[in-house]
Every structure is written in C-alpha cells, then in structure tokens.
N, C-alpha and C. Protein backbone atom coordinates (compact mmCIF):
# COMPACT_ATOMS: atom_id res chain seq x y z
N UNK A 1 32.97 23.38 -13.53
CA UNK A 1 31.93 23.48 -12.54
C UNK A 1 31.97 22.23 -11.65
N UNK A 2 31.80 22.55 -10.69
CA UNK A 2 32.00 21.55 -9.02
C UNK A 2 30.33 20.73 -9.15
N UNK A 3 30.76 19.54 -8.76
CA UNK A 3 29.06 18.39 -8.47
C UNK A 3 28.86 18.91 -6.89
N UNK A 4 28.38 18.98 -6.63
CA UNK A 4 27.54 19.40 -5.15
C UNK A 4 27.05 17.93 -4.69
N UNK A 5 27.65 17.62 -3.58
CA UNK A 5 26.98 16.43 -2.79
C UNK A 5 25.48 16.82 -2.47
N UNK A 6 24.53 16.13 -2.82
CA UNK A 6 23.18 16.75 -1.67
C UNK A 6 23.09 15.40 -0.88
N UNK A 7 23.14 15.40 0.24
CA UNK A 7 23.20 14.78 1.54
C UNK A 7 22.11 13.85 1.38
N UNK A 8 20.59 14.39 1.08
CA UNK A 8 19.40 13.60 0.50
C UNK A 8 18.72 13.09 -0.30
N UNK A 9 20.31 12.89 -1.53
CA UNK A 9 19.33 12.57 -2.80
C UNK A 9 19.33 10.77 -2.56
N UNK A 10 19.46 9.92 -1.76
CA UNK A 10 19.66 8.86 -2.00
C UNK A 10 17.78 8.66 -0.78
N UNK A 11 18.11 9.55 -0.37
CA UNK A 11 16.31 9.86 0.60
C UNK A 11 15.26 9.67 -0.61
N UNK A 12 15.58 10.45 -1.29
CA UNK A 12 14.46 10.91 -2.44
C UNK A 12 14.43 9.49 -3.41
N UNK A 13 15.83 9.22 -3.58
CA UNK A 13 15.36 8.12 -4.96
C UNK A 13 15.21 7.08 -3.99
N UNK A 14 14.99 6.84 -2.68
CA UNK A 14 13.91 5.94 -2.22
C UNK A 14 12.77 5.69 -2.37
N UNK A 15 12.45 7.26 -1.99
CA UNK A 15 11.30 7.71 -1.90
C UNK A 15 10.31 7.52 -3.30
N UNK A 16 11.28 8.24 -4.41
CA UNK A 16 10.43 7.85 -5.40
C UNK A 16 10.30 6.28 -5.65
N UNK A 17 10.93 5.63 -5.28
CA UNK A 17 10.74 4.07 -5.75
C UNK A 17 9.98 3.36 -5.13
N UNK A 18 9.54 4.05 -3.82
CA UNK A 18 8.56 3.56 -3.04
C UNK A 18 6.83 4.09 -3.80
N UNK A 19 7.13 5.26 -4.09
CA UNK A 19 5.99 5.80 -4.72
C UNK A 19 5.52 5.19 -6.08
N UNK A 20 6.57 4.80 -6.83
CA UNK A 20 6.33 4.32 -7.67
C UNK A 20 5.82 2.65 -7.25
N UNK A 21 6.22 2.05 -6.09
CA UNK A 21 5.69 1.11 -6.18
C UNK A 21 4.47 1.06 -5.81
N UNK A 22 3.97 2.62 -4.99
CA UNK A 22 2.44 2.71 -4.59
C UNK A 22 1.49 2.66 -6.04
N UNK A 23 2.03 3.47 -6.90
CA UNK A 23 1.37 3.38 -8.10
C UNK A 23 0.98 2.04 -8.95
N UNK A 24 1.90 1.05 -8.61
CA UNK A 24 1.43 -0.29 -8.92
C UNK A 24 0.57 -0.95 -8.11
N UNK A 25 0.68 -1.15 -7.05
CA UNK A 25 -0.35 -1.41 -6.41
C UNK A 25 -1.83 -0.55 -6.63
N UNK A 26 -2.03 0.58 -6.82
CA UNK A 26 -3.07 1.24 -7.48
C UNK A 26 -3.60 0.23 -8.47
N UNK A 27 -2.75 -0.05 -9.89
CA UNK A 27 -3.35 -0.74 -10.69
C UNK A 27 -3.35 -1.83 -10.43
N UNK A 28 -3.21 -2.97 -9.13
CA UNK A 28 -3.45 -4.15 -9.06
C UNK A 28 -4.50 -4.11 -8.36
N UNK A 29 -4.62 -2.99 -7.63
CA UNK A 29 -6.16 -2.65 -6.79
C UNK A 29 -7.62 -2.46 -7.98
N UNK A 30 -6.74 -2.09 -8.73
CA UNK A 30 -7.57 -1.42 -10.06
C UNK A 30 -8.41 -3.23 -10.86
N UNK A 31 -7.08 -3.79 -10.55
CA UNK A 31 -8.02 -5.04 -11.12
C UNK A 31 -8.85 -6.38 -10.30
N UNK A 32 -8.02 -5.72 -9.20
CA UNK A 32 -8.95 -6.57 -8.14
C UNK A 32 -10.62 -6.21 -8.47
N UNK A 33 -10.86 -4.68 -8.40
CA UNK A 33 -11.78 -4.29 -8.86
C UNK A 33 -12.80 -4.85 -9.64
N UNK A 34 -12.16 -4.73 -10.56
CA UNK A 34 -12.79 -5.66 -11.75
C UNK A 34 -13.62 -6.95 -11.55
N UNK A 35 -12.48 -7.33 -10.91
CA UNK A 35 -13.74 -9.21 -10.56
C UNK A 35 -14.92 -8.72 -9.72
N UNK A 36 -14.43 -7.99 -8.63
CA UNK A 36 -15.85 -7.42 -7.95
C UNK A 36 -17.63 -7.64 -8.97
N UNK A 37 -17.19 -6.74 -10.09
CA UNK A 37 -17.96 -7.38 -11.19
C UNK A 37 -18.69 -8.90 -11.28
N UNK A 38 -17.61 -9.34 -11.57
CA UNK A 38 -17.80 -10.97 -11.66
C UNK A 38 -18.65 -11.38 -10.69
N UNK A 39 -18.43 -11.28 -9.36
CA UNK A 39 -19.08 -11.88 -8.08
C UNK A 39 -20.61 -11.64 -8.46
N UNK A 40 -21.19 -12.36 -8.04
CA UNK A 40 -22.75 -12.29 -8.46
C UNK A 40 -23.50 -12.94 -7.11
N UNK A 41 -24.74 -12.45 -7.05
CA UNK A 41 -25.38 -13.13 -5.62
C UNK A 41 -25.32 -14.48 -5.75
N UNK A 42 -25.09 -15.66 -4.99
CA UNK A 42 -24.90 -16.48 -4.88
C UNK A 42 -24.14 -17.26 -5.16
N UNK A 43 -23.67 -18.49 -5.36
CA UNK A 43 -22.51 -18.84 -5.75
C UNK A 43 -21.82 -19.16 -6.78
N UNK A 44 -20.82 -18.60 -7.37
CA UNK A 44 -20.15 -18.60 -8.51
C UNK A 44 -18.69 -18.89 -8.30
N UNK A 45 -18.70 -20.16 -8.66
CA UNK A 45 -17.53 -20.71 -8.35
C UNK A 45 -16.08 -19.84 -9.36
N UNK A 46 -16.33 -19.78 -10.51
CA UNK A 46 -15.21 -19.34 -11.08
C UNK A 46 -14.91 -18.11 -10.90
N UNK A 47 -15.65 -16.73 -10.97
CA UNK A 47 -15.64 -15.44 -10.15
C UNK A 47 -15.28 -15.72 -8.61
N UNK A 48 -15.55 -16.55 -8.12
CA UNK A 48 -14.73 -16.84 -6.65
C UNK A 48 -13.17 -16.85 -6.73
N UNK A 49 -12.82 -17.99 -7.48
CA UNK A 49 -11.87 -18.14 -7.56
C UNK A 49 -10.78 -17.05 -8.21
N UNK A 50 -11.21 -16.00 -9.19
CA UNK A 50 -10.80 -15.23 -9.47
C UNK A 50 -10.56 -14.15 -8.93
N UNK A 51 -11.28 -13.82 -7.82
CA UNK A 51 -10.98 -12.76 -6.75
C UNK A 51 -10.22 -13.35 -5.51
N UNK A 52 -10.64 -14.91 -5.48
CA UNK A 52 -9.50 -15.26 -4.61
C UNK A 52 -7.77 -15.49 -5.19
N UNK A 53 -7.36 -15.66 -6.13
CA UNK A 53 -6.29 -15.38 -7.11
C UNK A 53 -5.81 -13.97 -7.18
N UNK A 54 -6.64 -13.24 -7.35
CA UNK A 54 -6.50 -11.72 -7.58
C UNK A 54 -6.24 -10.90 -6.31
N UNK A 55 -6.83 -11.65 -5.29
CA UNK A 55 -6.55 -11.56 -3.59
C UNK A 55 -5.01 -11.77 -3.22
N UNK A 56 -5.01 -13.43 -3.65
CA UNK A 56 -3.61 -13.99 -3.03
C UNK A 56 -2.60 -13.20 -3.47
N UNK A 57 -2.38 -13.24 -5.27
CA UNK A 57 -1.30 -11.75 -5.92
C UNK A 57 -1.28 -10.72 -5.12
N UNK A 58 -2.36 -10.10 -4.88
CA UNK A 58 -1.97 -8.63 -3.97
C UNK A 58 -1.41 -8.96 -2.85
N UNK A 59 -1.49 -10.17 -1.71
CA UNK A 59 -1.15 -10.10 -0.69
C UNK A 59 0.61 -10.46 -0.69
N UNK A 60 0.90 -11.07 -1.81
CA UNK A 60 2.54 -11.42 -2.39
C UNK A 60 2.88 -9.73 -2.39
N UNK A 61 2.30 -8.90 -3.18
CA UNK A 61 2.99 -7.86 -3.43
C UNK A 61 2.94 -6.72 -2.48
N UNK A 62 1.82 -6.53 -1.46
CA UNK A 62 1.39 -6.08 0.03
C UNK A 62 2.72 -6.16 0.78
N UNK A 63 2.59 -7.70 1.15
CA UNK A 63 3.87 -8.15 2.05
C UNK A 63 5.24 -7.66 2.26
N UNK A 64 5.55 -8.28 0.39
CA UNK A 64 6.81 -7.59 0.05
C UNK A 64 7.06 -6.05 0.16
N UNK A 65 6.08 -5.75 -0.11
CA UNK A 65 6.30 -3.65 -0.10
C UNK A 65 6.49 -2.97 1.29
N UNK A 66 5.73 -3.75 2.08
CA UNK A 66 5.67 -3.56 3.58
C UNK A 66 7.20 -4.42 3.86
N UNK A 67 7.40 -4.94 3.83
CA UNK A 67 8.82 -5.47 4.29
C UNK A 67 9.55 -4.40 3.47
N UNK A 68 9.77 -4.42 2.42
CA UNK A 68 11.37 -3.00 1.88
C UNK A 68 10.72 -1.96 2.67
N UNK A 69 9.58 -1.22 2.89
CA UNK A 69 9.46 -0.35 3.46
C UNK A 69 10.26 -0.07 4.47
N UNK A 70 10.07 -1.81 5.59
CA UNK A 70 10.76 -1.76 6.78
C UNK A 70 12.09 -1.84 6.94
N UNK A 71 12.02 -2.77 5.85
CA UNK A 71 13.99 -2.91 5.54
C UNK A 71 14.34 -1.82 5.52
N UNK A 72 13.91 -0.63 4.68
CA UNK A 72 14.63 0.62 4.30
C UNK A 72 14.91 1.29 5.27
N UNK A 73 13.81 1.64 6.30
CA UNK A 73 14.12 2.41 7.57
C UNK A 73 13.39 3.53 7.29
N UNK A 74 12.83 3.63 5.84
CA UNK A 74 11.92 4.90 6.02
C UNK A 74 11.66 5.77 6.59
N UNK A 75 10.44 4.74 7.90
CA UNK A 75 9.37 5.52 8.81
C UNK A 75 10.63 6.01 9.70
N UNK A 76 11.95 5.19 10.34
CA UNK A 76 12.48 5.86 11.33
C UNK A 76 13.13 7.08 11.02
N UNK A 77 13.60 7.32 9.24
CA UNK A 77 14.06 8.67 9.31
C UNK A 77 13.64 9.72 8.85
N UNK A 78 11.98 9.38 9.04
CA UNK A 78 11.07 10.04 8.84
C UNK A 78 10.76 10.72 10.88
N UNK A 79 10.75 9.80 10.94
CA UNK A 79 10.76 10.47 12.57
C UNK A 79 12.03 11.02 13.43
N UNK A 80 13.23 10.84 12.57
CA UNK A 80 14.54 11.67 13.24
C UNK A 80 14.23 12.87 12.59
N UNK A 81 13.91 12.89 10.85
CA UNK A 81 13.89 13.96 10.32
C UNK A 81 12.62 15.19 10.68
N UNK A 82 11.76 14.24 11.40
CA UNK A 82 10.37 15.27 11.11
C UNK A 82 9.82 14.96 12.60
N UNK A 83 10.12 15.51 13.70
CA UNK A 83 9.46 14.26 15.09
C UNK A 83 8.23 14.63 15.30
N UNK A 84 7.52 15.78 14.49
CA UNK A 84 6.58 16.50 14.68
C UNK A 84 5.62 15.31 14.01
N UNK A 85 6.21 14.17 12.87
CA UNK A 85 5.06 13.22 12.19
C UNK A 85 5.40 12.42 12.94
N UNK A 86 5.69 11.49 14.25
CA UNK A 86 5.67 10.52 14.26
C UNK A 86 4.68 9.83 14.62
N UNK A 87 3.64 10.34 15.61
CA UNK A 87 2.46 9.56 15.54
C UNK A 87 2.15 9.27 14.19
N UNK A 88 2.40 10.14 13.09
CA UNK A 88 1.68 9.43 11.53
C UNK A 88 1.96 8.72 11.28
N UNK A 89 3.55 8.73 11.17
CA UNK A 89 4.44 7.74 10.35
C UNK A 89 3.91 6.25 11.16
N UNK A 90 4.23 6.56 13.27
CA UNK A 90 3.50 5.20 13.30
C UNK A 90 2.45 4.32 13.07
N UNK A 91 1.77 5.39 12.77
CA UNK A 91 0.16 4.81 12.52
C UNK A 91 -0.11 3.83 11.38
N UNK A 92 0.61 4.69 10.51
CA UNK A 92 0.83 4.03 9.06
C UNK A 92 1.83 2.97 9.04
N UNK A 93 2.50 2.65 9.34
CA UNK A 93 3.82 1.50 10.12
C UNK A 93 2.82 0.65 10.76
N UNK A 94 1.93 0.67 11.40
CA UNK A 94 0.79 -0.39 11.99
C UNK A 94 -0.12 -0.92 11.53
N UNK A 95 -0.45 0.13 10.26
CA UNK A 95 -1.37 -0.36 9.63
C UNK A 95 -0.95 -1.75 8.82
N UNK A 96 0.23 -1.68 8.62
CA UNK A 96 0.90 -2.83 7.69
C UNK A 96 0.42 -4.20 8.00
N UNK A 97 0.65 -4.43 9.15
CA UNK A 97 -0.08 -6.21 9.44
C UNK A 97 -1.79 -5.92 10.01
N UNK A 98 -2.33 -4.85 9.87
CA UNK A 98 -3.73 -4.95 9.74
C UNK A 98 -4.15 -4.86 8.38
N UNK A 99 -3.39 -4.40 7.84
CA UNK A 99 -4.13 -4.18 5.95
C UNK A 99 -4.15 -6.30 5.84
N UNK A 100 -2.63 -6.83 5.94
CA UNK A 100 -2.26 -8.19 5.38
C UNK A 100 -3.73 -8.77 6.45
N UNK A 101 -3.78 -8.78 7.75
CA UNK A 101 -4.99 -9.29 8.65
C UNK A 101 -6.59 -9.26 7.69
N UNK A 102 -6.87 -7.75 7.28
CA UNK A 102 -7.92 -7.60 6.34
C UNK A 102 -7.93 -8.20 5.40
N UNK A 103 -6.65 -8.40 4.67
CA UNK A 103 -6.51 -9.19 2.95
C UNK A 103 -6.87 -10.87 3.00
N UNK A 104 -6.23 -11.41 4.71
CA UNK A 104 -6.32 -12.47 4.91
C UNK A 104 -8.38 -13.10 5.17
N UNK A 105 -8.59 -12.03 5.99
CA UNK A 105 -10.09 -12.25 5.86
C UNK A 105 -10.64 -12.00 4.82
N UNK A 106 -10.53 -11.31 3.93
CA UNK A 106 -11.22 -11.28 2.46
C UNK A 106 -10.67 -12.41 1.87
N UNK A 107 -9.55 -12.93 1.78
CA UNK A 107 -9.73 -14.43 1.15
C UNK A 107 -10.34 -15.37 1.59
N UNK A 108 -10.62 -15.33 2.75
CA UNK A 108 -11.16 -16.46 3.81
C UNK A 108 -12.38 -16.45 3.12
N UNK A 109 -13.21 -14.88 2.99
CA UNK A 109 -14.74 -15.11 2.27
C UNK A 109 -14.96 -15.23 1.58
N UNK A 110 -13.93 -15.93 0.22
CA UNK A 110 -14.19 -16.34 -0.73
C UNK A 110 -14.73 -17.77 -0.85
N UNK A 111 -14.87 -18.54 0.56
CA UNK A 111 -15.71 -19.96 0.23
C UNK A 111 -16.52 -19.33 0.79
N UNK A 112 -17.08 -18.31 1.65
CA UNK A 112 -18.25 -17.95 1.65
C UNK A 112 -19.38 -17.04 0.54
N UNK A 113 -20.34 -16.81 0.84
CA UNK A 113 -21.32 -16.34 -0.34
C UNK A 113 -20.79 -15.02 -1.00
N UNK A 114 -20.62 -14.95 -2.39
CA UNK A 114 -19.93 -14.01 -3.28
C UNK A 114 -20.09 -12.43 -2.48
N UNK A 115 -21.55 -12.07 -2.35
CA UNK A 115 -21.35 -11.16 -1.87
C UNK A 115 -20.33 -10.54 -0.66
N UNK A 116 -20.37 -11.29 0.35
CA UNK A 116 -19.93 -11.12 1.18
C UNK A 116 -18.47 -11.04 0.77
N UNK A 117 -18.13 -12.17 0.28
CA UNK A 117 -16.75 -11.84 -0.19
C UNK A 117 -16.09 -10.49 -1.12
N UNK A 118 -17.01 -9.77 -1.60
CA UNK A 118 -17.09 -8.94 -2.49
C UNK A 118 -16.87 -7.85 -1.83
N UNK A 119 -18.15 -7.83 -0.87
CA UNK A 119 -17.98 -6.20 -0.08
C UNK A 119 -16.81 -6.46 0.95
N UNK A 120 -16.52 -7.66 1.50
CA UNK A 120 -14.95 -7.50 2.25
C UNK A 120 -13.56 -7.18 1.16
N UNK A 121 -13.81 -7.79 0.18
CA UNK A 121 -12.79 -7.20 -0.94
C UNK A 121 -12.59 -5.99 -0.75
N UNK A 122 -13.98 -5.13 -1.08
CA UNK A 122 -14.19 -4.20 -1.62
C UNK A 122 -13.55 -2.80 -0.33
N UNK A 123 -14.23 -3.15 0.99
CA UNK A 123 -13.77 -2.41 2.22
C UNK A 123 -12.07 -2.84 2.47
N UNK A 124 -11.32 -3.53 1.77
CA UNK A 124 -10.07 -3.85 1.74
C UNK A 124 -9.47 -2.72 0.90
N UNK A 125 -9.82 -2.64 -0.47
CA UNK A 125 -9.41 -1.76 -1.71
C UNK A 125 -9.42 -0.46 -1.17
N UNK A 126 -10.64 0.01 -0.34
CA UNK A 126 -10.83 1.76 0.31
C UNK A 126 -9.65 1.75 0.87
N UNK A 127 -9.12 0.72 2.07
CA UNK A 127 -8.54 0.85 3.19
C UNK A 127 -6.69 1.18 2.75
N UNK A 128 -6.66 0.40 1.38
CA UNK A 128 -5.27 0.32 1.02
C UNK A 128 -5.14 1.63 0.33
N UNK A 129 -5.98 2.22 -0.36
CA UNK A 129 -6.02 3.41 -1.00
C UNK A 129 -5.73 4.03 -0.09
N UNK A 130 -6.54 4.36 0.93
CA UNK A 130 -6.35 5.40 2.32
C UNK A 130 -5.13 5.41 2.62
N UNK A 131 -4.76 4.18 2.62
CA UNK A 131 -3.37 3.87 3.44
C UNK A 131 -2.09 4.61 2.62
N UNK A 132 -2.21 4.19 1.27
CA UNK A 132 -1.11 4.57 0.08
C UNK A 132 -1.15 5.91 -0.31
N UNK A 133 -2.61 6.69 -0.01
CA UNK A 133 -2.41 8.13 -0.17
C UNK A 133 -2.47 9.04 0.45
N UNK A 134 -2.13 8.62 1.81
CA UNK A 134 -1.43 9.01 3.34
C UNK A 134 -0.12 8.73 3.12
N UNK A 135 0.54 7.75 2.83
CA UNK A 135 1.93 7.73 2.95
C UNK A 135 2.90 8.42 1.65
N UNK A 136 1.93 8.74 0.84
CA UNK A 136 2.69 9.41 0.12
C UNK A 136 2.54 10.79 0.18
N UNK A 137 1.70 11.44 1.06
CA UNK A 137 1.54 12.68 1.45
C UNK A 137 2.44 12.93 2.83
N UNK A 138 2.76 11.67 3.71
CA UNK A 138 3.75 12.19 4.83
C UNK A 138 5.41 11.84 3.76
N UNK A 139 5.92 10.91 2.90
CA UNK A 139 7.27 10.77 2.70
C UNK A 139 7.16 12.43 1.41
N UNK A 140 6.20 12.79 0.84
CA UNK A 140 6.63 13.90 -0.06
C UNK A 140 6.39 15.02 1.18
N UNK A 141 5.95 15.47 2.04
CA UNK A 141 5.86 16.12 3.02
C UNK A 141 7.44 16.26 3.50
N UNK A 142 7.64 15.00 3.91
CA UNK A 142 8.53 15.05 5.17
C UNK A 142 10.27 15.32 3.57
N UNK A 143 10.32 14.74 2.46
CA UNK A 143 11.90 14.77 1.84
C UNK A 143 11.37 15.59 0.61
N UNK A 144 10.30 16.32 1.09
CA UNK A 144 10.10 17.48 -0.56
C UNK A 144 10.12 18.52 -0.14
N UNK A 145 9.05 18.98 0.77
CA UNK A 145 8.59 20.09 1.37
C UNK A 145 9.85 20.40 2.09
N UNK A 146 10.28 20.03 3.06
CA UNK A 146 11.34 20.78 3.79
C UNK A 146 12.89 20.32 3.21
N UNK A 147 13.10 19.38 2.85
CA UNK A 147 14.20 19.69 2.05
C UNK A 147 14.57 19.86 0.36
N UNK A 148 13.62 19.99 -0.19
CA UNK A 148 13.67 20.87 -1.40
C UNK A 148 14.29 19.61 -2.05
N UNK A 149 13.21 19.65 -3.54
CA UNK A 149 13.66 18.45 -4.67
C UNK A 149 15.32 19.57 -5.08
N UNK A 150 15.88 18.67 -5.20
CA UNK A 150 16.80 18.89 -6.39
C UNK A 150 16.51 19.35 -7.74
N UNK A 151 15.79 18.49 -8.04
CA UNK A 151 14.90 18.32 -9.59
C UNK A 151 13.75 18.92 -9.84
C-alpha cells in the first residue's frame, strides 16, 4: 500500500500546536485568576505583587505566542486559503499588540489600589479568552472544515 502525500498535514500540525498552546495559556489565565482572590480593598502589598508576577509570566508567554504565530505565517495562509476570513484573521492579527498594550496597563495598576488593579486584570483575562476562542474557531474553520482532518 502507497503513503499519500496530503499537501496540508504540516498546516494542521501547526495548527494543532498552536491550539495546544492556546490551551496553556487558558491555564495560566486560570491562575492569574486566582490571585484576583488575593487582591483585597486597599492595599496589600504581597497579593500585589503576586498578580503583578503572575501578570509579568503571562506577558513572557503572550509575546512569545504572538511572535511564532507571526513567524509561522498563519494568518497569511489563512487569507490565501480562505479570502472570504480576512477581515477576521486581521482583526485578530491586531489584536496582538493591544492584548500586550492591555497586559502592560494592568501591571502598571498594580502600584495602584488593589482593586483597580484587579478589575483591569480581570477585563484583560475576558479579552484574551475572546481572543483565543476566536482564533481557534477561524484556524479549525479555515484547515478542518474545508480541507478535511486526515485523522
């Protein structure tokens, strides 16, 4: 029996590796969470510091994900392959240095009063969710739906 080239499986095991890295970020969002907890009205220096820590980590791993994204070329052969998404794909491609812009002001409010720092955390965590479960509904859209898993 003959191996069959498929033209897109090297699309897909991008794809999944990108997804899989959305799923980590889920659980680092998951523990950002957590300190949210911690923060208490007024000032609490060590719950500060722990959401600002728990801040800076995500924005290391933000960065980096958004850069392979770009390195990879993704979004562009998402828009040769699909031209019908490209307003999405760009949208989501833009969002990248506004999510890091948002992450950067939520650390900033961590010398300011807990709360505040808390609910900017917190409107950060919605925004990345939104963001990560949009893009995994246009890359399984655009290398599942029309060209059929292998697997």
């Amino acid at each position: 029996m003959a191996l069959r080239h498929d033209p897109h499986a090297s699309d897909r095991g991008l794809v999944r590796r990108i997804l899989e890295e959305h799923r980590g970020l889920l659980r680092r969002l998951g523990a950002l969470e957590a300190c949210f907890g911690e923060v208490r009205a007024g000032r609490d220096e060590p719950a500060l510091a722990k959401l600002a820590g728990a801040l800076d980590a995500l924005r290391g791993t933000l960065a980096a994900h958004f850069e392979m994204e770009e390195r990879s070329d993704i979004f562009s052969r998402i828009e040769r392959e699909r031209p019908e998404l490209v307003e999405r794909a760009a949208a989501l491609r833009a969002e990248h240095a506004a999510i890091l812009e948002k992450l950067d002001e939520a650390r900033a409010r961590c010398s300011a009063e807990n709360g505040e720092a808390a609910a900017t955390a917190a409107a950060l965590v919605r925004l990345i969710r939104i963001h990560e479960a949009e893009e995994d509904d246009l890359l399984i859209e655009t290398f599942w739906h029309d060209l059929g898993a292998a697997d």
